[in-house]
PDB file of N, CA and C in Angstrom:
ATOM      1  N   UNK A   1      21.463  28.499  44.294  1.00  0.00           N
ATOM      2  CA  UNK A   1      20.149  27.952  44.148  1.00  0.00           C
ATOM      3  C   UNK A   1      19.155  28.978  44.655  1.00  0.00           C
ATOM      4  N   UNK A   2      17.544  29.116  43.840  1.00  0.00           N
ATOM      5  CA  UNK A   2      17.182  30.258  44.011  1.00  0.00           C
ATOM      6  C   UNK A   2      15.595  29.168  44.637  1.00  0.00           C
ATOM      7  N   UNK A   3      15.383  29.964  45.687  1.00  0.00           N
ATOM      8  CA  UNK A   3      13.889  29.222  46.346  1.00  0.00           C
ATOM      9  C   UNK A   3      13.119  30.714  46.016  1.00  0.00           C
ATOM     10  N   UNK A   4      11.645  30.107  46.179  1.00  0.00           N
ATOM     11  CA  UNK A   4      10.566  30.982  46.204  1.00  0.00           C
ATOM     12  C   UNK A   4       9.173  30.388  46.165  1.00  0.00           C
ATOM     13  N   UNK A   5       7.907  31.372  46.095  1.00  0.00           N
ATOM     14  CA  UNK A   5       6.839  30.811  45.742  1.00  0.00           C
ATOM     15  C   UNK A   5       6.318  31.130  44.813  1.00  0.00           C
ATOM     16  N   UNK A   6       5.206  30.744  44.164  1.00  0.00           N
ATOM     17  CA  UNK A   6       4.732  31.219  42.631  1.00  0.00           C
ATOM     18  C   UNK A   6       3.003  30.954  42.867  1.00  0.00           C
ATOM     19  N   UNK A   7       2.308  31.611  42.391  1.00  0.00           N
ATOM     20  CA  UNK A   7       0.785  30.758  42.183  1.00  0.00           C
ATOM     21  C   UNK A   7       0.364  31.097  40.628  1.00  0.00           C
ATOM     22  N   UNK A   8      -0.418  30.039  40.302  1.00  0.00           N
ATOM     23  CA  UNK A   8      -0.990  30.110  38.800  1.00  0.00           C
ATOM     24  C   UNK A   8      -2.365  29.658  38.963  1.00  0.00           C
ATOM     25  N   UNK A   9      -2.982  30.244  37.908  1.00  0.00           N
ATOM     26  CA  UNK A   9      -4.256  30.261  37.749  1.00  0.00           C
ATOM     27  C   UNK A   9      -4.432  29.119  36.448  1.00  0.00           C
ATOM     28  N   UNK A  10      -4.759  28.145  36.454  1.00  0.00           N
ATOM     29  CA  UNK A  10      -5.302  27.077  35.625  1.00  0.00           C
ATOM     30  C   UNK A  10      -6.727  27.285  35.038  1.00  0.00           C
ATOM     31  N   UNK A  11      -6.624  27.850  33.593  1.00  0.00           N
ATOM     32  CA  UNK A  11      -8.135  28.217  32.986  1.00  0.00           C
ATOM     33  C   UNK A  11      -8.705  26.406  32.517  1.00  0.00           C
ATOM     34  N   UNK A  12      -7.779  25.347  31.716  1.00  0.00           N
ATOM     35  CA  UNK A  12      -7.762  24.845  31.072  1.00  0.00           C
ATOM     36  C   UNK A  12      -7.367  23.579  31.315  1.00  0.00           C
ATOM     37  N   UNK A  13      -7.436  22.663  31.315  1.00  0.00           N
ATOM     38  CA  UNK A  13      -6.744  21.311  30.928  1.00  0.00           C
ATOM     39  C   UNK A  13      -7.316  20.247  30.393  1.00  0.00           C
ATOM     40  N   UNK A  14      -6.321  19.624  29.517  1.00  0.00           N
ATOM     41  CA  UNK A  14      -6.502  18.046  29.284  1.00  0.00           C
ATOM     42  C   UNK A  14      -6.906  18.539  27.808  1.00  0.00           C
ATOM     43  N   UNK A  15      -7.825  18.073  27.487  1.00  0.00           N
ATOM     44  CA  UNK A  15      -8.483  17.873  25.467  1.00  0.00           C
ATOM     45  C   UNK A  15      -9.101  19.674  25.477  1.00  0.00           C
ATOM     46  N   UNK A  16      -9.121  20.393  26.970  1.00  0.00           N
ATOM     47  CA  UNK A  16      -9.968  22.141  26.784  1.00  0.00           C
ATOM     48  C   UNK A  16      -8.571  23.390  26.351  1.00  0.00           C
ATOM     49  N   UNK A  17      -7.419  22.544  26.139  1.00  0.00           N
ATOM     50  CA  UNK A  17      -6.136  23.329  25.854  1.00  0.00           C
ATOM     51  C   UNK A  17      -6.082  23.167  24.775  1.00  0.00           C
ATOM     52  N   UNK A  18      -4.942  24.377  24.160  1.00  0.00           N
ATOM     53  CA  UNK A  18      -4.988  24.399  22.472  1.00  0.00           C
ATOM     54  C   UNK A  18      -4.510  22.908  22.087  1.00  0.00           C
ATOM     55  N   UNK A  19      -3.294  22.629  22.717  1.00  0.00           N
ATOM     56  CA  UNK A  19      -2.968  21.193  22.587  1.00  0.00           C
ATOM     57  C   UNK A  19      -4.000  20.422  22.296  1.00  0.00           C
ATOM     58  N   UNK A  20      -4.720  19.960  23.437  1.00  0.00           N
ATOM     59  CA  UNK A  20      -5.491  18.856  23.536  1.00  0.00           C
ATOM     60  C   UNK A  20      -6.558  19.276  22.674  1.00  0.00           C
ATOM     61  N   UNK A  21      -7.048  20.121  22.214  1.00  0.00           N
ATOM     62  CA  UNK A  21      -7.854  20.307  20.825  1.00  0.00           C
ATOM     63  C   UNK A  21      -7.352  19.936  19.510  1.00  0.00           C
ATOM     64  N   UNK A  22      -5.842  20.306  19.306  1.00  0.00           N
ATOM     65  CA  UNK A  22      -5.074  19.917  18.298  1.00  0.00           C
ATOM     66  C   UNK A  22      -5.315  18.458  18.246  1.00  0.00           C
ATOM     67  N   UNK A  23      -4.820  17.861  19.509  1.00  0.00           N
ATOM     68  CA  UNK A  23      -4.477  15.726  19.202  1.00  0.00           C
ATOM     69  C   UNK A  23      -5.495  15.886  19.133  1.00  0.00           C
ATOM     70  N   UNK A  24      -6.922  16.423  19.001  1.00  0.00           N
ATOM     71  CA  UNK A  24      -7.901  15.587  19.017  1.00  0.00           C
ATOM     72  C   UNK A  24      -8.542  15.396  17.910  1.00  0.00           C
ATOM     73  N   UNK A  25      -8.182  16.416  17.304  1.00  0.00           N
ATOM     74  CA  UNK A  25      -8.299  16.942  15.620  1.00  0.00           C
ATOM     75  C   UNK A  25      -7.638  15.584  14.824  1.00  0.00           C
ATOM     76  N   UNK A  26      -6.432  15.235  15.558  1.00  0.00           N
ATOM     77  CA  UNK A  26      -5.575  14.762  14.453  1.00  0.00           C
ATOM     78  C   UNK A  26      -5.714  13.311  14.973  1.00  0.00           C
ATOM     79  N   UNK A  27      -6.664  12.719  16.403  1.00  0.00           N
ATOM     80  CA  UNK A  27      -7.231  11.315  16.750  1.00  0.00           C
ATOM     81  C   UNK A  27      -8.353  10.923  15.565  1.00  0.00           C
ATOM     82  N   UNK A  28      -8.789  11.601  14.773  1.00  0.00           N
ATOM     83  CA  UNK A  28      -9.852  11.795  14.303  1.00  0.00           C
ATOM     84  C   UNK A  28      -9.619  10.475  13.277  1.00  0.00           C
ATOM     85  N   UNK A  29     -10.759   9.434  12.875  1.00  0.00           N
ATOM     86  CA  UNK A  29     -10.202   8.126  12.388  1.00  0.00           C
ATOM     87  C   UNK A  29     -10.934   9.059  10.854  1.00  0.00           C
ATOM     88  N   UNK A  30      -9.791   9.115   9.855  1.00  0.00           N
ATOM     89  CA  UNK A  30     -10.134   9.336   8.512  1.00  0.00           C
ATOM     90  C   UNK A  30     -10.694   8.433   7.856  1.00  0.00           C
ATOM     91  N   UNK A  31     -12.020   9.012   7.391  1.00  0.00           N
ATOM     92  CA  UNK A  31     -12.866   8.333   6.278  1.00  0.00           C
ATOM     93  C   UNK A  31     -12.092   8.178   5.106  1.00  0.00           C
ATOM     94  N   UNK A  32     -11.901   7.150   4.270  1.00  0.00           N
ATOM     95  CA  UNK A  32     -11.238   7.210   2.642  1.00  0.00           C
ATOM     96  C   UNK A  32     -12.382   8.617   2.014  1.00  0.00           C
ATOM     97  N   UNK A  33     -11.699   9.059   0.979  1.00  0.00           N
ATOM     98  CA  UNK A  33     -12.903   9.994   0.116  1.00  0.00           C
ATOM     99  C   UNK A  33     -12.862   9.818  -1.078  1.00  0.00           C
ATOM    100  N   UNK A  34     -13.817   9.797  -1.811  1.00  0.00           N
ATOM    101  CA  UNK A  34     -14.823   9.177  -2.261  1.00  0.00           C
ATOM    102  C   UNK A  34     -13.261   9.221  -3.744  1.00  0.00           C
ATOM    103  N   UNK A  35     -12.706   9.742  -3.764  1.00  0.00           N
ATOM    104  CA  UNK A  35     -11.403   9.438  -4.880  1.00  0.00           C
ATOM    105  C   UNK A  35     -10.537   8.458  -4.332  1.00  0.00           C
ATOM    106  N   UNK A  36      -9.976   8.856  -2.943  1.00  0.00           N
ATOM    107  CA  UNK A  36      -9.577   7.320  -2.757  1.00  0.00           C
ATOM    108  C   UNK A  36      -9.960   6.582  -3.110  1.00  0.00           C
ATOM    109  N   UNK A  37     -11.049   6.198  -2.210  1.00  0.00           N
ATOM    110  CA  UNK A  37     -11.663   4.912  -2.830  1.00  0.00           C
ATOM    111  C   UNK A  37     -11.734   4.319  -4.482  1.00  0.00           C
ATOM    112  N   UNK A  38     -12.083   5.353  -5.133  1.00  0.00           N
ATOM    113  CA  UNK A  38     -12.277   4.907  -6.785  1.00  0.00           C
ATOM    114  C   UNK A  38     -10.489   4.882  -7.247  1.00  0.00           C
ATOM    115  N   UNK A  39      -9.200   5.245  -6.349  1.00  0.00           N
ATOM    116  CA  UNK A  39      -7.827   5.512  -6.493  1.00  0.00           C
ATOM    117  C   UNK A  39      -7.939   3.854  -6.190  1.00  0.00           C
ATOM    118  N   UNK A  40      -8.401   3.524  -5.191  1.00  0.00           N
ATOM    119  CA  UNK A  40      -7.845   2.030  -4.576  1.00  0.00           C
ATOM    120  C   UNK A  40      -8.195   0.816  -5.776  1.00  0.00           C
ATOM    121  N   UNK A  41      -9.813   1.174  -6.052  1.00  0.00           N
ATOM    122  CA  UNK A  41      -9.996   0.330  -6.841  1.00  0.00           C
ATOM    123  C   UNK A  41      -9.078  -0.110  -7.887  1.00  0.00           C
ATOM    124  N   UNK A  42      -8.938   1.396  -8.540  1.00  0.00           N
ATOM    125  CA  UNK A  42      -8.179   1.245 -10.106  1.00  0.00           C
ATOM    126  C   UNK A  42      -6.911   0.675  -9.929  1.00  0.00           C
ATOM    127  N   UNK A  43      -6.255   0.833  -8.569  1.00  0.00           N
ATOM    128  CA  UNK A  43      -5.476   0.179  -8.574  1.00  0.00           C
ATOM    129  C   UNK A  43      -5.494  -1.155  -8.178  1.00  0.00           C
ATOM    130  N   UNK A  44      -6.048  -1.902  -7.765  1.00  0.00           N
ATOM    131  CA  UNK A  44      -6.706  -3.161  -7.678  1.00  0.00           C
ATOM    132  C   UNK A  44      -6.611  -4.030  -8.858  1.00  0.00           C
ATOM    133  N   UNK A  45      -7.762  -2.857  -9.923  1.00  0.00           N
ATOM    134  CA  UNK A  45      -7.838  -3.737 -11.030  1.00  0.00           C
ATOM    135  C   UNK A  45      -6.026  -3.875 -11.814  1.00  0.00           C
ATOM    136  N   UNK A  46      -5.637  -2.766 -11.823  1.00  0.00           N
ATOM    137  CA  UNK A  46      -4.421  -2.616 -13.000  1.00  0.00           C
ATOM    138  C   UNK A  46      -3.572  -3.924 -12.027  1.00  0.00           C
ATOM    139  N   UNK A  47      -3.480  -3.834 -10.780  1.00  0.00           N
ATOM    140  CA  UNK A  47      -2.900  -5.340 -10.125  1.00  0.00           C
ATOM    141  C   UNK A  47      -2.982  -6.556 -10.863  1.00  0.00           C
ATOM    142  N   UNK A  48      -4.365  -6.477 -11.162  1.00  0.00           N
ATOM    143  CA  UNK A  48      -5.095  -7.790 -11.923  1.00  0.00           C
ATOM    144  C   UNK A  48      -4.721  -8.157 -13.009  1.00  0.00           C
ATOM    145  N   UNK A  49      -4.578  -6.847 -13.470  1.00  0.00           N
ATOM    146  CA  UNK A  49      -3.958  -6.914 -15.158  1.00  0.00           C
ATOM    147  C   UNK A  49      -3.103  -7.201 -15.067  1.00  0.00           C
ATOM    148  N   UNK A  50      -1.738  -6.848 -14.399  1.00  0.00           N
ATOM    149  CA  UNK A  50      -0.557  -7.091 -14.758  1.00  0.00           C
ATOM    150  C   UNK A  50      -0.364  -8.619 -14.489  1.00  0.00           C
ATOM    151  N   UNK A  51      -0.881  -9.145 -13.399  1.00  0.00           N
ATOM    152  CA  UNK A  51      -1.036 -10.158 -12.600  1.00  0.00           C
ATOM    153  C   UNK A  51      -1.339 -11.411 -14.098  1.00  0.00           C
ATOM    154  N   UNK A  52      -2.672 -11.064 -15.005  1.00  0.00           N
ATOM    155  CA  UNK A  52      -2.952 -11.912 -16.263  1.00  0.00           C
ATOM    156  C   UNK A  52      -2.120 -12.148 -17.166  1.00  0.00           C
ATOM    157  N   UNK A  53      -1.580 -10.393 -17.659  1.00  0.00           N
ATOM    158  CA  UNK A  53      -0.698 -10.341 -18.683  1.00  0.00           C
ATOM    159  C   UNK A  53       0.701 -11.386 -18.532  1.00  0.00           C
ATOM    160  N   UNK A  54       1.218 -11.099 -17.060  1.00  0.00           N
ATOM    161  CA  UNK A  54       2.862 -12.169 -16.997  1.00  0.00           C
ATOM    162  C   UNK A  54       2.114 -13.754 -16.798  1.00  0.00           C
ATOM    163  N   UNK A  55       1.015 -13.752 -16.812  1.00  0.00           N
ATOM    164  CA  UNK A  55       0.461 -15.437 -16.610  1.00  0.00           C
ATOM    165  C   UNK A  55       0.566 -15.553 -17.764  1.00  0.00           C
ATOM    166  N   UNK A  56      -0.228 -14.919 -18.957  1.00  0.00           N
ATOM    167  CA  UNK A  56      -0.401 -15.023 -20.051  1.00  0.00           C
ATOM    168  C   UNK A  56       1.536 -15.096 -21.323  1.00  0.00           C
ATOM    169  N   UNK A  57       1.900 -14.460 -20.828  1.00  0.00           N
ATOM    170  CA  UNK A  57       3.382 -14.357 -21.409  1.00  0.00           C
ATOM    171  C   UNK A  57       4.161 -15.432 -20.580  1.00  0.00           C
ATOM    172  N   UNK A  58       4.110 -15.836 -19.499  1.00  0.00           N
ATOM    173  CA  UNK A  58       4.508 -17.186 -19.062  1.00  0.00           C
ATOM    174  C   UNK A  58       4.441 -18.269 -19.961  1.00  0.00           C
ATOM    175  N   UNK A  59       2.918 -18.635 -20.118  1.00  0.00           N
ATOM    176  CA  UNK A  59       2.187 -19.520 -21.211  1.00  0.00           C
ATOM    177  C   UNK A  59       2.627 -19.313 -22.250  1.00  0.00           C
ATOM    178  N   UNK A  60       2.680 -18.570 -22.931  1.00  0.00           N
ATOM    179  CA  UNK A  60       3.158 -18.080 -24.338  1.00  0.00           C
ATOM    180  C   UNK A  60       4.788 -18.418 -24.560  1.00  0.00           C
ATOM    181  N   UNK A  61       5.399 -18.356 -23.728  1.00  0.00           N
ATOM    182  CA  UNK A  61       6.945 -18.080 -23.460  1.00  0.00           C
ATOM    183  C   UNK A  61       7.352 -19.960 -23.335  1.00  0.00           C
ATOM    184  N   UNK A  62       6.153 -21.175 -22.444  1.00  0.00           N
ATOM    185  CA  UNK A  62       6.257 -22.064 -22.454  1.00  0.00           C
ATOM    186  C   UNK A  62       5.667 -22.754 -23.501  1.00  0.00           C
ATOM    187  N   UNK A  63       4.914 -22.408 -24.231  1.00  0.00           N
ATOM    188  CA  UNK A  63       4.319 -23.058 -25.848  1.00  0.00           C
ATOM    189  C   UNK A  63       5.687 -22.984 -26.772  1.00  0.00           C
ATOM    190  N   UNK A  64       6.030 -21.442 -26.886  1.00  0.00           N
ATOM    191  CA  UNK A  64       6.997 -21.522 -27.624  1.00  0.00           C
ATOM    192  C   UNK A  64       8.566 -22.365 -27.557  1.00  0.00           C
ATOM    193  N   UNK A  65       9.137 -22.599 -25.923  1.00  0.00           N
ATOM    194  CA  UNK A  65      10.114 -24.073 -26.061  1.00  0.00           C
ATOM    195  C   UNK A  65       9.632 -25.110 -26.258  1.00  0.00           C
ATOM    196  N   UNK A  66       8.146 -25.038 -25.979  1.00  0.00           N
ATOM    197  CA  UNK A  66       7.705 -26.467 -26.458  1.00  0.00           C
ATOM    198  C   UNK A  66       7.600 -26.845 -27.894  1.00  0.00           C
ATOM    199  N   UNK A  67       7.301 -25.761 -28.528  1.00  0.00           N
ATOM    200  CA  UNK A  67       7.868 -26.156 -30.360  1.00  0.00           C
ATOM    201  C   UNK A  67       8.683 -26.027 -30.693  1.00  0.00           C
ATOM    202  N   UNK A  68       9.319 -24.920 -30.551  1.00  0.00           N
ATOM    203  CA  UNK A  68      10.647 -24.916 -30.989  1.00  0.00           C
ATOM    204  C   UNK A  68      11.313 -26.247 -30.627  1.00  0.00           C
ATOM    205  N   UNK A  69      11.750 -26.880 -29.593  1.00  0.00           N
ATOM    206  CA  UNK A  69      11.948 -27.576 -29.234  1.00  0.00           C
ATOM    207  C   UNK A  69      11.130 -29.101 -30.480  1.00  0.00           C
ATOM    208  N   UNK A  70      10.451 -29.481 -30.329  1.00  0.00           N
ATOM    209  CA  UNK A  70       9.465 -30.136 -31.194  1.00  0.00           C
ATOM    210  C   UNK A  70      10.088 -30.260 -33.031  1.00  0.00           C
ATOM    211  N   UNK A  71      10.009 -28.376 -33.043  1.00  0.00           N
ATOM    212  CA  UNK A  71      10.260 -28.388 -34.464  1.00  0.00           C
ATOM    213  C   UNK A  71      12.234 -28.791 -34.644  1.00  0.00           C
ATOM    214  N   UNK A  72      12.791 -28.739 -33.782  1.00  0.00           N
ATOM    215  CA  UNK A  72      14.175 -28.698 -34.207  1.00  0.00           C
ATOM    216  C   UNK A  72      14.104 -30.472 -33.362  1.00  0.00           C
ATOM    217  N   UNK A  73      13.438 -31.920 -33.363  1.00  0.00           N
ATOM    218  CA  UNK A  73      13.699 -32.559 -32.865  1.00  0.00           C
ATOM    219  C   UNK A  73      14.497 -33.063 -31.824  1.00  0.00           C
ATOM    220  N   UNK A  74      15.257 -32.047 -30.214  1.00  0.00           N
ATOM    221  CA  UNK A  74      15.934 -32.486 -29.712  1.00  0.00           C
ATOM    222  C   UNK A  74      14.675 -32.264 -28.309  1.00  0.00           C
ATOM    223  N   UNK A  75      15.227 -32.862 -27.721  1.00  0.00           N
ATOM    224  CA  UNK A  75      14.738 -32.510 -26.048  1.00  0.00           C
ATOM    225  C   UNK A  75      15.667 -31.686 -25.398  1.00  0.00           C
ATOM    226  N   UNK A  76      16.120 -30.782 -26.065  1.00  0.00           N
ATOM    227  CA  UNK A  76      17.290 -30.349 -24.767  1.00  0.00           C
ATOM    228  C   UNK A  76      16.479 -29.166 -23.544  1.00  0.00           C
ATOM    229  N   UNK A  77      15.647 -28.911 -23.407  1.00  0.00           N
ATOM    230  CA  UNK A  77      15.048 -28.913 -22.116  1.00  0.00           C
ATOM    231  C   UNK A  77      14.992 -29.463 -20.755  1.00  0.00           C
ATOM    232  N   UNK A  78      14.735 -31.079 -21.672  1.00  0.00           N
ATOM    233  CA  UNK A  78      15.026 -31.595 -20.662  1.00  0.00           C
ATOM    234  C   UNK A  78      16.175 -32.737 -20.601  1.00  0.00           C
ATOM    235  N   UNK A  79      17.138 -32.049 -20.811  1.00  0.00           N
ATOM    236  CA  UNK A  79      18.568 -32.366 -20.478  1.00  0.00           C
ATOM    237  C   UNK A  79      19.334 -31.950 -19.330  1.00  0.00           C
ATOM    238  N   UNK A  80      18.779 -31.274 -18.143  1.00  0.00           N
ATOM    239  CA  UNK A  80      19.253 -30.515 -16.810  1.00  0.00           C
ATOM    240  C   UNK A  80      20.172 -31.645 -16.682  1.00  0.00           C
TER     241      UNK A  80
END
């Protein structure tokens, strides 16, 4: 085991070190820019769309057992 003494000279600390300049850079709360934002929207809307279209093909998908059904006179639908 090796003893001794040492002294250091401290120019710096805390957020005045390269470190603490770095985290502080990267604490930094990011603004969206101005494409994000118009990125978020569009995707928003195309949400919407898809969201109509399977409502809409739902409906469509339930008209059609309902005639078919109708046109071939059975109920088997509702035969569970």
């Amino acid at each position: 085991m090796e003893s001794g003494e040492g002294r250091a000279l401290v120019c710096a600390v805390g957020e005045n070190t390269v470190v603490g300049k770095t985290q502080r850079t990267l604490d930094i709360q990011n603004d969206m820019t101005p494409l994000q934002k118009k990125l978020e929207t569009i995707a928003e809307q195309i949400g919407m769309l898809g969201f109509y279209v399977a409502l809409m093909t739902f409906a469509a998908l339930v008209i059609k057992l309902m005639i078919s059904t109708m046109w071939s006179g059975t109920a088997a639908f509702l035969t569970w």
